[in-house]
C-alpha atoms as a PDB file:
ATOM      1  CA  UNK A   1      15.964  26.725  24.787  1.00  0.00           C
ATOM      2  CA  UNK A   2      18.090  24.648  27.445  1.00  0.00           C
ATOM      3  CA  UNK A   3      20.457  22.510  26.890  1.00  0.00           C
ATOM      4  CA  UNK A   4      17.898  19.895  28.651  1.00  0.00           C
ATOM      5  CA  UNK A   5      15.432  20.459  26.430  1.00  0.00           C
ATOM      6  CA  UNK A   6      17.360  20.123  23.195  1.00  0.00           C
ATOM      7  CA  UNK A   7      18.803  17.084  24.267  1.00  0.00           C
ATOM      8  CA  UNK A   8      15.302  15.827  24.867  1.00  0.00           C
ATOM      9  CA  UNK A   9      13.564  16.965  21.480  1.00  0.00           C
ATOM     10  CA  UNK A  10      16.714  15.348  20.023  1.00  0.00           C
ATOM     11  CA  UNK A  11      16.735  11.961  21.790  1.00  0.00           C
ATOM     12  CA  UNK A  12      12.801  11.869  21.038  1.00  0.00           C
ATOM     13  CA  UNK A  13      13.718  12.561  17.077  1.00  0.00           C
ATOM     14  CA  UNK A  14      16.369   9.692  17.026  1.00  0.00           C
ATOM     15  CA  UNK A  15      14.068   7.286  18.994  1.00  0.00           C
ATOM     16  CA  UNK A  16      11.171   8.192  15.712  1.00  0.00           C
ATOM     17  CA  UNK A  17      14.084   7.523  13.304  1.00  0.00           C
ATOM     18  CA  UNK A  18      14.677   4.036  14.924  1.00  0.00           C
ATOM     19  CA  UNK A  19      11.308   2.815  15.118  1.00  0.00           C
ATOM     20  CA  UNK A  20      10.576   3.865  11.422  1.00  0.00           C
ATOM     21  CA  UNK A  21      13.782   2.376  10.408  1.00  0.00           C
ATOM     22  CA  UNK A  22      14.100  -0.915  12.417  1.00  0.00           C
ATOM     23  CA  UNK A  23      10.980  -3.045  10.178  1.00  0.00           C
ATOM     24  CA  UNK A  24      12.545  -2.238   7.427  1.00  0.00           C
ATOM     25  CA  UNK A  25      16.257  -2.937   8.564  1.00  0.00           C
ATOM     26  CA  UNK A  26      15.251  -6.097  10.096  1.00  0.00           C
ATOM     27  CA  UNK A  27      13.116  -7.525   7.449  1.00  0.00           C
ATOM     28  CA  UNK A  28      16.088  -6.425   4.863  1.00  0.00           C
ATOM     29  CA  UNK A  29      18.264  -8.388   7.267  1.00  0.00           C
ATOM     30  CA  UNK A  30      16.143 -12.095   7.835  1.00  0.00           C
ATOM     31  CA  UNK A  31      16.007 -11.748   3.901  1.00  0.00           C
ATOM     32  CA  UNK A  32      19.796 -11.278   3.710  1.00  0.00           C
ATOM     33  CA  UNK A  33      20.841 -14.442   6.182  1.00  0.00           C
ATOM     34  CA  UNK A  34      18.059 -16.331   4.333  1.00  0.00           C
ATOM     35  CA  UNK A  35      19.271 -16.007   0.958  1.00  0.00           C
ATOM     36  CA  UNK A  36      22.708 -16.457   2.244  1.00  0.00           C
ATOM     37  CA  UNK A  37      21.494 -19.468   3.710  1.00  0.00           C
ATOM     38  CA  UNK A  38      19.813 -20.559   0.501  1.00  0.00           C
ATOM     39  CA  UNK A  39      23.362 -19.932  -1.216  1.00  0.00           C
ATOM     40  CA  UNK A  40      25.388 -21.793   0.946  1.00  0.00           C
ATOM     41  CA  UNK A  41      23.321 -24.778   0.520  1.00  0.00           C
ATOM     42  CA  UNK A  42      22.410 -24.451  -3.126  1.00  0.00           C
ATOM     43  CA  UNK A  43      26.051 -23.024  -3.826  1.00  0.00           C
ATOM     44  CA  UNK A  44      24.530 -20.884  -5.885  1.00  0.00           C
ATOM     45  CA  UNK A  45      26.683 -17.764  -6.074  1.00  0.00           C
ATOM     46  CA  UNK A  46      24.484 -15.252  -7.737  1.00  0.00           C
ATOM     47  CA  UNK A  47      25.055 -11.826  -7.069  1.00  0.00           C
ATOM     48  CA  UNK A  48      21.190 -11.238  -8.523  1.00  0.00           C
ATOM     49  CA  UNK A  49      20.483 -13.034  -6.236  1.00  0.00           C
ATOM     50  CA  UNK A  50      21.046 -11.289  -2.794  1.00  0.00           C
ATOM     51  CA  UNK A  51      19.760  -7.843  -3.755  1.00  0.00           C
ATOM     52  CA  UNK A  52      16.261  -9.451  -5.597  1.00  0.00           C
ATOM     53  CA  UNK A  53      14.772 -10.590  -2.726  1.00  0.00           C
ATOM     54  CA  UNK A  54      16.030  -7.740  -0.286  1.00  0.00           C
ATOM     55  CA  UNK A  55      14.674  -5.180  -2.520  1.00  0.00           C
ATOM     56  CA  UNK A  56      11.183  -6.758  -2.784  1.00  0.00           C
ATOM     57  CA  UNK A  57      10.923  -7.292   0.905  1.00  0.00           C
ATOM     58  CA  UNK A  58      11.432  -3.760   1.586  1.00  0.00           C
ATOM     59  CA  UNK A  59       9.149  -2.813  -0.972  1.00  0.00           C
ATOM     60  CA  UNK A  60       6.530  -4.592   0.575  1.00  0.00           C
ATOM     61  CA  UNK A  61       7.051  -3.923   3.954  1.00  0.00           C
ATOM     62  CA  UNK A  62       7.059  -0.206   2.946  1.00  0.00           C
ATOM     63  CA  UNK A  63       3.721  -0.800   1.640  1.00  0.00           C
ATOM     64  CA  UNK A  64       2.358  -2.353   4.070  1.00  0.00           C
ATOM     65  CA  UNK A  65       3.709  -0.249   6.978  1.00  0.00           C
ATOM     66  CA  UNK A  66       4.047   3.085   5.025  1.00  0.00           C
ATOM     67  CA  UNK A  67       0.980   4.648   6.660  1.00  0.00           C
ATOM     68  CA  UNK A  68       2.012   4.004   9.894  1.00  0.00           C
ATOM     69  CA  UNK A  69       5.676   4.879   9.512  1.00  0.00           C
ATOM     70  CA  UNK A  70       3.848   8.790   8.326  1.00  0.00           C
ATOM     71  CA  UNK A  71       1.149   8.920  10.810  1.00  0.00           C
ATOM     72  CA  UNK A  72       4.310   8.491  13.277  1.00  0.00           C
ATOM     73  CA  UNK A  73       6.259  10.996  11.275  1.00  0.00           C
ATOM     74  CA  UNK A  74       3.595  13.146  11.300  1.00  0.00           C
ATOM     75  CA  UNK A  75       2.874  12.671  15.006  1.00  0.00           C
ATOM     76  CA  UNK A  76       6.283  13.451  15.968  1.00  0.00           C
ATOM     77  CA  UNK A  77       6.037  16.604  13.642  1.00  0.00           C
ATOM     78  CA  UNK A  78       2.836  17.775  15.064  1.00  0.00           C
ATOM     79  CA  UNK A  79       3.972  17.434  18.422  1.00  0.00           C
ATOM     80  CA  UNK A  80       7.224  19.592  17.321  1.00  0.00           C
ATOM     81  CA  UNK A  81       5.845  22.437  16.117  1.00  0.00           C
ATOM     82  CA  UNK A  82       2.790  22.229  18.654  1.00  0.00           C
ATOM     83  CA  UNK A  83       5.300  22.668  21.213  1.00  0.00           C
ATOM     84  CA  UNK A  84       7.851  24.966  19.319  1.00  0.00           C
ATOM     85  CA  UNK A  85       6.764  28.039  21.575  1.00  0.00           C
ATOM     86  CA  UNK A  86       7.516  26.277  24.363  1.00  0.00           C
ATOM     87  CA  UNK A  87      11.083  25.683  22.744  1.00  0.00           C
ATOM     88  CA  UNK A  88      12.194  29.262  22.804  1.00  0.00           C
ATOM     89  CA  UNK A  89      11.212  30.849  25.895  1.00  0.00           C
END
């Protein structure tokens, strides 16, 4: 295995990590600056609050994006081990 190469399989795993992770960051993120929004208007200073709504908008959005978030997983995976002969030459 080069050093080329294992830079490569390793940029390709942290590019899968980041579009698996990025929905779910995101929508955890609008949630946060809209609660904190609602808080600062309201002045309602609830720590309830601001994990509530954060927690049930990942929740959904891992439901509703959790088979594509494994069929890229698995994708990735597939593509690893299809290709691990090819690793250690």
């Amino acid at each position: 295995m080069t050093e080329e190469l294992f830079f490569t399989v390793g940029q390709e795993a942290l590019l899968v990590v980041l579009k698996i992770a990025l929905p779910v960051l995101g929508v955890a993120l609008l949630v946060g600056i809209l609660v904190s929004i609602f808080q600062a208007v309201t002045q309602i200073h609830e720590l309830t609050l601001t994990f509530v709504p954060k927690i049930l908008a990942v929740i959904v959005i891992g439901v509703l994006l959790g088979p594509w978030m494994v069929r890229t997983l698995l994708d990735f995976a597939r593509e690893l081990f299809w290709n691990l002969p090819l690793l250690f030459r």
